[in-house]
C-alpha atoms as a PDB file:
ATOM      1  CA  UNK A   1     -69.649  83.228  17.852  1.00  0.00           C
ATOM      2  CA  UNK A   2     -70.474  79.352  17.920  1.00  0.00           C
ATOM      3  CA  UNK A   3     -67.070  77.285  18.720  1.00  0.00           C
ATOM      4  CA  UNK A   4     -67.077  73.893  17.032  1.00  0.00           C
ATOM      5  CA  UNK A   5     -64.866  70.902  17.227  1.00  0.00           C
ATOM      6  CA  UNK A   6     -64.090  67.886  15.198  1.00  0.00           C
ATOM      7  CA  UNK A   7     -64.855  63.991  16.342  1.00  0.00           C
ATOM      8  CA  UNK A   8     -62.823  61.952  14.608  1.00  0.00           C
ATOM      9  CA  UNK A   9     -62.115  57.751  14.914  1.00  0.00           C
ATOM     10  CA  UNK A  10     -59.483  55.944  14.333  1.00  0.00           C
ATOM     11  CA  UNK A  11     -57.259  52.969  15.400  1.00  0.00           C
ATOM     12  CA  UNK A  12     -55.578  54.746  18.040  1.00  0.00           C
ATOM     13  CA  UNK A  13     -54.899  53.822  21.419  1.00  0.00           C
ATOM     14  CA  UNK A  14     -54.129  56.736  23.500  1.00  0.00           C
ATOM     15  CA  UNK A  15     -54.508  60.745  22.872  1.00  0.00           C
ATOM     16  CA  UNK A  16     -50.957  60.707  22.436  1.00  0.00           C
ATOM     17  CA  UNK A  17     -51.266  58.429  19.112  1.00  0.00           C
ATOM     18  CA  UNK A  18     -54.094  60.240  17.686  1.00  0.00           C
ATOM     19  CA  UNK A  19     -52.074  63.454  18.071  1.00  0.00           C
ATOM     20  CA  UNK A  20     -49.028  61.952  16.764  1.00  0.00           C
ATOM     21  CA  UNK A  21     -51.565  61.075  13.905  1.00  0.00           C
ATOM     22  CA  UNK A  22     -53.084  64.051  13.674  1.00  0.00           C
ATOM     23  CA  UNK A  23     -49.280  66.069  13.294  1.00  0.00           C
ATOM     24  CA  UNK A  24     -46.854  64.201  11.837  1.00  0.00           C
ATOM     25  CA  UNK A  25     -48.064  64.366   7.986  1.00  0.00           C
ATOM     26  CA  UNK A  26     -48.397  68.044   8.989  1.00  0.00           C
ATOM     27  CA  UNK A  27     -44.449  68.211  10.328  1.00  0.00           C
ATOM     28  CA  UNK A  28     -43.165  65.641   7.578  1.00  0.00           C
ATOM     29  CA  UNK A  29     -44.540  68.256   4.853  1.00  0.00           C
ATOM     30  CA  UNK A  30     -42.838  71.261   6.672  1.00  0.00           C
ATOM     31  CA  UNK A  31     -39.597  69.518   6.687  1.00  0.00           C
ATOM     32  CA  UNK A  32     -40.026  68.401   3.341  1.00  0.00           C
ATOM     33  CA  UNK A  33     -40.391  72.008   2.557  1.00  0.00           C
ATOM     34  CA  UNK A  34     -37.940  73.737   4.523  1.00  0.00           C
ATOM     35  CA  UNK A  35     -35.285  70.793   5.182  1.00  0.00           C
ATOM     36  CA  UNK A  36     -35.699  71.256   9.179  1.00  0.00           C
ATOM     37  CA  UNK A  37     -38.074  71.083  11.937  1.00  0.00           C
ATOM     38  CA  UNK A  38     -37.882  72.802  15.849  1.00  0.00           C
ATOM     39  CA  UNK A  39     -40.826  72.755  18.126  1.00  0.00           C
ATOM     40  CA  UNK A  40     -41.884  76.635  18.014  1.00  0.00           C
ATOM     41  CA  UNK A  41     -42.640  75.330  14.123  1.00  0.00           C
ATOM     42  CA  UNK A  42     -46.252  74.101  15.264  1.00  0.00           C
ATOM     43  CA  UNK A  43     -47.316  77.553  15.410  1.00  0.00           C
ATOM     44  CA  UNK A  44     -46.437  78.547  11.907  1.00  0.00           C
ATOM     45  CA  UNK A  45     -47.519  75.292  10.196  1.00  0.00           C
ATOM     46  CA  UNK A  46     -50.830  76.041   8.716  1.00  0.00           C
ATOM     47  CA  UNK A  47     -53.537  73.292   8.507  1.00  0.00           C
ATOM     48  CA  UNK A  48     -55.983  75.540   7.089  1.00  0.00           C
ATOM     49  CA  UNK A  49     -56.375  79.750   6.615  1.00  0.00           C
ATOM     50  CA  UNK A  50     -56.135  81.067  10.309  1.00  0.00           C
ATOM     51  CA  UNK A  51     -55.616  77.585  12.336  1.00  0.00           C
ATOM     52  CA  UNK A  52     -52.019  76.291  13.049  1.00  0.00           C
ATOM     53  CA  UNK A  53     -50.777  72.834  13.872  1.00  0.00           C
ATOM     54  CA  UNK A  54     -49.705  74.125  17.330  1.00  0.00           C
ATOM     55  CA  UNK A  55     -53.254  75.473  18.537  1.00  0.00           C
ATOM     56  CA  UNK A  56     -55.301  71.973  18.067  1.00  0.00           C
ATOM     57  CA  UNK A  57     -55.526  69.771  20.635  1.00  0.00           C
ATOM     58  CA  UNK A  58     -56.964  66.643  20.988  1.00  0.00           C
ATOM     59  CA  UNK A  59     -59.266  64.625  23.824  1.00  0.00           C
ATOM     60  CA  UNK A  60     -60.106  61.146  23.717  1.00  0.00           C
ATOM     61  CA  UNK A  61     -63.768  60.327  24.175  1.00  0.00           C
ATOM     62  CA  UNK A  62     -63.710  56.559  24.366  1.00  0.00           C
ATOM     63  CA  UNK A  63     -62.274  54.176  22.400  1.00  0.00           C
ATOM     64  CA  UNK A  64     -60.647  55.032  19.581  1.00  0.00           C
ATOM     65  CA  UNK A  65     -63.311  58.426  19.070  1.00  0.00           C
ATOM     66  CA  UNK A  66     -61.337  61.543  19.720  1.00  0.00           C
ATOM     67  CA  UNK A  67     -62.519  65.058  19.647  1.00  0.00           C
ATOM     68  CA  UNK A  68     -59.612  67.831  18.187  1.00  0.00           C
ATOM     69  CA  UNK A  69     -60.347  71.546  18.866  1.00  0.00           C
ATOM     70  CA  UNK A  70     -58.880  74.699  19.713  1.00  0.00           C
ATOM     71  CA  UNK A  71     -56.504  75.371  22.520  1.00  0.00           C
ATOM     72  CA  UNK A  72     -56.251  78.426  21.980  1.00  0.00           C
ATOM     73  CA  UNK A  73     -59.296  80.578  23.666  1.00  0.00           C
ATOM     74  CA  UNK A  74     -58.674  84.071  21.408  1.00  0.00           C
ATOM     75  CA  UNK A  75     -58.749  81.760  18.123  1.00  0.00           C
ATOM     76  CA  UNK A  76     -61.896  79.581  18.482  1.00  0.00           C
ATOM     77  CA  UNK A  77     -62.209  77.104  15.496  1.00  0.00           C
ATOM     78  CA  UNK A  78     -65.637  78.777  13.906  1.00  0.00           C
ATOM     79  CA  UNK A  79     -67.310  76.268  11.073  1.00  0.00           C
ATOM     80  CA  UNK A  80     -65.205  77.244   8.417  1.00  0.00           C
ATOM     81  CA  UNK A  81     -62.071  76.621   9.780  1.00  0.00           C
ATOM     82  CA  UNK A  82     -63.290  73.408  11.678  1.00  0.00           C
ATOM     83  CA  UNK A  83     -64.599  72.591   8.132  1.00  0.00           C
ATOM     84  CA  UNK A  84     -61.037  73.201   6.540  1.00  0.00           C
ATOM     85  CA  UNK A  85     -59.330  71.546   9.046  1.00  0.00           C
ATOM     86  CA  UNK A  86     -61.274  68.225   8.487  1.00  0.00           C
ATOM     87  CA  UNK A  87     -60.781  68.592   4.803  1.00  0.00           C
ATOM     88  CA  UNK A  88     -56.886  68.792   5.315  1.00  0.00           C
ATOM     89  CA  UNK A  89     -57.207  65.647   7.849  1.00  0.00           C
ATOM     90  CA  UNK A  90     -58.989  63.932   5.032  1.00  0.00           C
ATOM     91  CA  UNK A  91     -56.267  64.294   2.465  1.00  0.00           C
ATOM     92  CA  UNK A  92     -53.745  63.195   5.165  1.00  0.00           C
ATOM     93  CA  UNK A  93     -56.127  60.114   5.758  1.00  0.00           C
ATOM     94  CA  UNK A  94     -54.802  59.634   9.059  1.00  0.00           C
ATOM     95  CA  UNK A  95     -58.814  58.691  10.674  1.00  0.00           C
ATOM     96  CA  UNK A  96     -61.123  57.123   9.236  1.00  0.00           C
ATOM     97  CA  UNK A  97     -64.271  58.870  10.363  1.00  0.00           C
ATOM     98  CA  UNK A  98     -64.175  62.935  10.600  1.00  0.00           C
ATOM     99  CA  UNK A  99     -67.153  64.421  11.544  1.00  0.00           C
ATOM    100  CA  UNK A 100     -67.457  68.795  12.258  1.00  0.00           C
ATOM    101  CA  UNK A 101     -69.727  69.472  15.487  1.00  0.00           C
ATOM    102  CA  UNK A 102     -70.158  72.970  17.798  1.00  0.00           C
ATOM    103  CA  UNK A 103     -68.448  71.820  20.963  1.00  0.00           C
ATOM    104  CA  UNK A 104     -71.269  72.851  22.727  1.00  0.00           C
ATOM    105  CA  UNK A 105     -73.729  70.056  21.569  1.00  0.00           C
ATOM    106  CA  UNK A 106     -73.588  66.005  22.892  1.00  0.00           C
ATOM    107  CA  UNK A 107     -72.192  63.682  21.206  1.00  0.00           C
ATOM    108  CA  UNK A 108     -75.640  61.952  20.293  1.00  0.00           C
ATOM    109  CA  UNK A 109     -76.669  65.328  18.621  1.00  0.00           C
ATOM    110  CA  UNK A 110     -76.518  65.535  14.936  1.00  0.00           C
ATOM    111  CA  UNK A 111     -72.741  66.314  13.896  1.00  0.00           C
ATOM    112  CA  UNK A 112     -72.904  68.684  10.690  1.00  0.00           C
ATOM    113  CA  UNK A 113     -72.656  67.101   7.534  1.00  0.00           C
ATOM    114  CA  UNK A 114     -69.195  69.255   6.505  1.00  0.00           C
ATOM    115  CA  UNK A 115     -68.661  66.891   3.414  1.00  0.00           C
ATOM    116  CA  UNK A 116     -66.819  69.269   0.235  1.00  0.00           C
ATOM    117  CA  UNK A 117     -68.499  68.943  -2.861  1.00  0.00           C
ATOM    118  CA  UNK A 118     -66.127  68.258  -5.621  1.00  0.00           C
END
């Protein structure tokens, strides 16, 4: 099975910003839903069917581009879920470019166009 990733930009200094930006709309919707948050939470918040808040990571390529993907190696993001995930990032609106890719592939390959029909 093919592993794939997500590239995303935005204003973001640091890999610590861009995961701050990539969680906290994710944490400030569980606490808006259960009234608390604790750190073992990131595993049960659900971004999309099958991928949790707490088993994304995220790299920083250069400036401001940053590449999110699974840390966890028995739940690979496959192009569905990378495709959900980038869907959920959009309504957060938290980058402004989000682009689905196989992790294998450059950079300068052609990233998958993963845009959702309405």
């Amino acid at each position: 099975m093919r592993e794939y990733c997500l590239i995303v930009e935005g204003a973001y200094l640091s890999e610590p910003e861009a995961e701050h930006a990539l969680r906290d709309p994710f944490i400030e919707d569980w606490v808006e839903q259960t009234g608390h948050f604790k750190i073992h939470n990131m595993d049960e918040i659900q971004i999309t069917p099958g991928v949790t808040l707490g088993s994304l990571g995220v790299v920083m390529l250069d400036d401001r581009l940053f590449e999110i993907a699974s840390t966890d190696p028995s739940h690979p993001l496959t192009e569905l879920k990378a495709k959900g995930v980038a869907e959920a990032l959009r309504r957060q609106d938290m980058f402004e470019e989000i682009k689905v890719k196989p992790c294998d592939e450059d950079l300068d390959e052609e990233l998958i166009d993963d845009e959702v029909e309405s």
